[in-house]
N, C-alpha and C. Protein backbone atom coordinates (compact mmCIF):
# COMPACT_ATOMS: atom_id res chain seq x y z
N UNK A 1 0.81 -1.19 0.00
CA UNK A 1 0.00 0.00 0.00
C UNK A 1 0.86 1.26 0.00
N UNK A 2 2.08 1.53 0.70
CA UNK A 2 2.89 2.28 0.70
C UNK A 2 3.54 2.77 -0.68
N UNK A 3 3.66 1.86 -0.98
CA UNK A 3 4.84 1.79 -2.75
C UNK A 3 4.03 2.21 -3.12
N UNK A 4 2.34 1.82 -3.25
CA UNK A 4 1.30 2.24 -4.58
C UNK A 4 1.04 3.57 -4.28
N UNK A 5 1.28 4.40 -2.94
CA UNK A 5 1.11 5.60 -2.58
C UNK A 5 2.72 6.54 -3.00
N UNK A 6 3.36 5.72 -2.93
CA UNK A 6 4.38 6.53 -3.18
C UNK A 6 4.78 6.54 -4.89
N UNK A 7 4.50 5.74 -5.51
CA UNK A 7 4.39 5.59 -7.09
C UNK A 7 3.06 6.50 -7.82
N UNK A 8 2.09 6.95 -6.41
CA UNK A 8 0.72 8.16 -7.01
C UNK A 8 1.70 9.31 -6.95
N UNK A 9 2.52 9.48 -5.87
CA UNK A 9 2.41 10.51 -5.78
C UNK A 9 4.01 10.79 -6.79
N UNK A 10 5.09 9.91 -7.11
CA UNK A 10 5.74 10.06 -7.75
C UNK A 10 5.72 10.75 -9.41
N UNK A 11 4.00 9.92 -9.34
CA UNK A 11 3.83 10.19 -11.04
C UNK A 11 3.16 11.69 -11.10
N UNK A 12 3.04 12.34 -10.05
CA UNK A 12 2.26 13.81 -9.99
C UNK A 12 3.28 14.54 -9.91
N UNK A 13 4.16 14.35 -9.21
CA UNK A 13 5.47 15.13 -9.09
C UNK A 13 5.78 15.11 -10.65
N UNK A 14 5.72 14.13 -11.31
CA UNK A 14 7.06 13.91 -12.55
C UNK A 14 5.55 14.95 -13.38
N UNK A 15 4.25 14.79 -13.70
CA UNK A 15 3.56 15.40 -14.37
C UNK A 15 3.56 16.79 -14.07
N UNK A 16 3.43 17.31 -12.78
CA UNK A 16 4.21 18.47 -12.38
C UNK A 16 4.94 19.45 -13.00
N UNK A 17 6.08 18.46 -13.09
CA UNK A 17 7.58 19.01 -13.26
C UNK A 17 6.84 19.25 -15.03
N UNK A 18 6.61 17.95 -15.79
CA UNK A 18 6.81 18.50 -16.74
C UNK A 18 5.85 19.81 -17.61
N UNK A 19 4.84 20.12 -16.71
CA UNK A 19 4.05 20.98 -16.85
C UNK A 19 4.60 22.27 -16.77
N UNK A 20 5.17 22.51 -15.62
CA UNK A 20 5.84 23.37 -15.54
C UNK A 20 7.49 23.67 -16.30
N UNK A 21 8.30 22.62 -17.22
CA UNK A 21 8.65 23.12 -18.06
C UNK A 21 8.34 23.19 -19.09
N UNK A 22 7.19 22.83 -19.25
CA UNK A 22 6.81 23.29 -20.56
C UNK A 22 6.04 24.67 -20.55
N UNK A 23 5.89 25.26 -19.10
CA UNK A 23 5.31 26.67 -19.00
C UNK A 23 5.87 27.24 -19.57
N UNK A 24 7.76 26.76 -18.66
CA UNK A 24 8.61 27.74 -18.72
C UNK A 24 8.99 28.69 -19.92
N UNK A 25 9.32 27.30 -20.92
CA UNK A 25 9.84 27.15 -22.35
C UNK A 25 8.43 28.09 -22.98
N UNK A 26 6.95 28.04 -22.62
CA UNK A 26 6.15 28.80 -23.74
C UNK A 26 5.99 30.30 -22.93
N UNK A 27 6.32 30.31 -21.92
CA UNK A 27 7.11 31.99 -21.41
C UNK A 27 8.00 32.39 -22.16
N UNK A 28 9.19 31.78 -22.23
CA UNK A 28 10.34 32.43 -22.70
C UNK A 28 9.72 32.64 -24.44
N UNK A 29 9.20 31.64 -24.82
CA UNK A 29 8.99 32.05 -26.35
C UNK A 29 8.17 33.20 -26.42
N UNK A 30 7.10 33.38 -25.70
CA UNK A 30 6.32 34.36 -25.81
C UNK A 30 7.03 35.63 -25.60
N UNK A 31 7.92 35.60 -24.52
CA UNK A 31 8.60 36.94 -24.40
C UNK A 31 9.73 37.20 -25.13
N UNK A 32 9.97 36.11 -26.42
CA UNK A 32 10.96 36.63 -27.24
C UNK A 32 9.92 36.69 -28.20
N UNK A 33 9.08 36.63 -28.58
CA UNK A 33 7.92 37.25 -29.78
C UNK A 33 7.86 38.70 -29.43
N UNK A 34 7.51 39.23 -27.61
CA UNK A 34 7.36 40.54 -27.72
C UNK A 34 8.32 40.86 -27.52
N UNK A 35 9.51 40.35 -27.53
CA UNK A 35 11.04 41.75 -27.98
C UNK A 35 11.05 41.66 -28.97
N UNK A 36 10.76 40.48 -29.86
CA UNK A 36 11.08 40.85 -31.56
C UNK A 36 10.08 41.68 -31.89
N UNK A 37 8.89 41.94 -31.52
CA UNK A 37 8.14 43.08 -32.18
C UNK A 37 8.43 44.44 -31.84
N UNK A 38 8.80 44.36 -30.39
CA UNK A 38 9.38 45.92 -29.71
C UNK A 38 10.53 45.70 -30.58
N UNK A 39 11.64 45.33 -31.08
CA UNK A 39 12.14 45.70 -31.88
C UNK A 39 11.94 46.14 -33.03
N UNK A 40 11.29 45.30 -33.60
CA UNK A 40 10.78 45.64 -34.93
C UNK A 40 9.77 46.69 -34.88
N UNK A 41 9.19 47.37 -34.10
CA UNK A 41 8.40 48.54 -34.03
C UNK A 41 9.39 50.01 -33.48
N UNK A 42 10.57 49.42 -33.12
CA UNK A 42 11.26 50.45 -32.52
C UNK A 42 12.39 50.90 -33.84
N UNK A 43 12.55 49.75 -34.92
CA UNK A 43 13.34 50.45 -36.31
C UNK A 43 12.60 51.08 -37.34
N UNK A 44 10.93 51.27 -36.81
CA UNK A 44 10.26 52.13 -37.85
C UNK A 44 10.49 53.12 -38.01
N UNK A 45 10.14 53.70 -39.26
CA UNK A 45 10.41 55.30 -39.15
C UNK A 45 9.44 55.72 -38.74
N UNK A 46 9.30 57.26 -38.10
CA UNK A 46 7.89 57.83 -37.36
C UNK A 46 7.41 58.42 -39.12
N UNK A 47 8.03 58.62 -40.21
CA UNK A 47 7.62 59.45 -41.14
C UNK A 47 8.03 58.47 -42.34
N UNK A 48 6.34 58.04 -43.05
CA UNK A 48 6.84 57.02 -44.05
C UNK A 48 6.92 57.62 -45.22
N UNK A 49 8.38 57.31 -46.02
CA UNK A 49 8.73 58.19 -47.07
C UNK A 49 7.57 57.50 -48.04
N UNK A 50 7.35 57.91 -49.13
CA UNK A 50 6.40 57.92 -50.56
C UNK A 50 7.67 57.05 -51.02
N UNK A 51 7.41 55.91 -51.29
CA UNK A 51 8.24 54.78 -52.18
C UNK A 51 8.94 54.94 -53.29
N UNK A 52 7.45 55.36 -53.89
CA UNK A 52 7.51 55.38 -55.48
C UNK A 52 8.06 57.21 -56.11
N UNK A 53 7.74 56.82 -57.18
CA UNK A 53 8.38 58.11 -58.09
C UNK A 53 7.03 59.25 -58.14
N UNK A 54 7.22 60.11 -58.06
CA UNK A 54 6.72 61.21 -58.35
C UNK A 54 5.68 61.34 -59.41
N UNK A 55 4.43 61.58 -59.88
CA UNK A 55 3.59 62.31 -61.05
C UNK A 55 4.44 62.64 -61.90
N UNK A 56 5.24 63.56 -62.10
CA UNK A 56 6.39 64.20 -62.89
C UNK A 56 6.76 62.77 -63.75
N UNK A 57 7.86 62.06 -62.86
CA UNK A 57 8.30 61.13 -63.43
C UNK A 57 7.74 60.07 -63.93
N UNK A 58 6.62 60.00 -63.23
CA UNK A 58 5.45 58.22 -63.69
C UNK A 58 5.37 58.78 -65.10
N UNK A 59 5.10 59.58 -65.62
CA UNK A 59 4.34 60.36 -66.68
C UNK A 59 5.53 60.33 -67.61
N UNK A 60 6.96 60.47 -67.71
CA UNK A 60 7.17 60.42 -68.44
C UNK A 60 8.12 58.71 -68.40
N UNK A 61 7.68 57.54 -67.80
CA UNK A 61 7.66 56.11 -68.21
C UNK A 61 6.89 56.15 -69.50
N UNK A 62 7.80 55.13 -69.99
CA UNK A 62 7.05 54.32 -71.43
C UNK A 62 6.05 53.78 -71.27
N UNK A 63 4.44 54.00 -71.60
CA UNK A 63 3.49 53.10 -71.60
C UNK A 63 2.92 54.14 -70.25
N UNK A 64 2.87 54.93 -70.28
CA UNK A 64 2.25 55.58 -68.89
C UNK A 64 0.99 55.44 -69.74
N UNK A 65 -0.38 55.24 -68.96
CA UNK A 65 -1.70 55.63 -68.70
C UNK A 65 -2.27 56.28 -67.77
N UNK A 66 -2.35 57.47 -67.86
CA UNK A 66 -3.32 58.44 -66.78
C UNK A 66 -4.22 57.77 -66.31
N UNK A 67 -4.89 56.81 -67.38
CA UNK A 67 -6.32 56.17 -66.23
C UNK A 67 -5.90 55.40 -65.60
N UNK A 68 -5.14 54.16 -65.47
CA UNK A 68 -4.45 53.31 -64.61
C UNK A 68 -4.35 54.25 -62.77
N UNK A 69 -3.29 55.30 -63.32
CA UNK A 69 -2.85 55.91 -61.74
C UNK A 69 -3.96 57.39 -61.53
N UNK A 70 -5.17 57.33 -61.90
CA UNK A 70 -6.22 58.24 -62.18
C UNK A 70 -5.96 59.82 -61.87
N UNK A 71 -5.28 60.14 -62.82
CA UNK A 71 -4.61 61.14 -63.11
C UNK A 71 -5.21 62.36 -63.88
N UNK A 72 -6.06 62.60 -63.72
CA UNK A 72 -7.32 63.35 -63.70
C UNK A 72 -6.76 64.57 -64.35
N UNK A 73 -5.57 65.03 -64.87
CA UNK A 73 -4.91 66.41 -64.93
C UNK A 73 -4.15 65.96 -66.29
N UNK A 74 -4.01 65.02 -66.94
CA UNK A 74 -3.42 64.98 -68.07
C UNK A 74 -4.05 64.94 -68.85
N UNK A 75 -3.93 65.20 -69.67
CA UNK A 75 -4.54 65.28 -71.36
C UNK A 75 -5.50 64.00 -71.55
N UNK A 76 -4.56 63.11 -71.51
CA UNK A 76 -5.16 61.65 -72.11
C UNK A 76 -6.18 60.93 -71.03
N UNK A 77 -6.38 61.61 -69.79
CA UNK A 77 -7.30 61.06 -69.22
C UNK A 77 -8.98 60.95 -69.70
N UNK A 78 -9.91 59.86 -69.38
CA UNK A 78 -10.89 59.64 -70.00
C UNK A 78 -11.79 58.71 -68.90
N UNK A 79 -12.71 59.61 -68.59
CA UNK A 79 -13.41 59.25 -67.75
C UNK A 79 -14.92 58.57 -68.32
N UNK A 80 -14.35 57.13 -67.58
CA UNK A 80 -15.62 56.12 -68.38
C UNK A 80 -17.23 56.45 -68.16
């Protein structure tokens, strides 16, 4: 009766334990998800530059269409 009490309570300890490292391990991951985002939110710029090229310059690409980038101010625009 002793052994079968001490083999209950052995197997709670060992389920225990491994509960709790597996807390541990999904703590630590979680708190390296939120430093990688505080990082990655901390190399943004506060002021997002305009990517692309300018009106000026789209306009004079080969194959420009005013209606495509709705460009309402050029000649060739044509409102359906």
């Amino acid at each position: 009766m002793a052994v079968a009490a001490a083999l209950l309570w052995a197997t709670k300890l060992v389920a225990l334990g491994l509960l709790l490292y597996v807390a541990f391990w999904a703590a630590v991951l979680l708190l390296g998800v939120a430093v990688a985002g505080w990082a990655a939110a901390a190399n943004t710029p506060d002021e997002e530059e305009w990517p692309f090229t300018d009106l000026t310059e789209l306009r004079k690409s080969p194959g420009y269409d005013p209606n495509l980038y709705n460009d309402t101010s050029h000649e060739l625009y044509t409102d359906d």
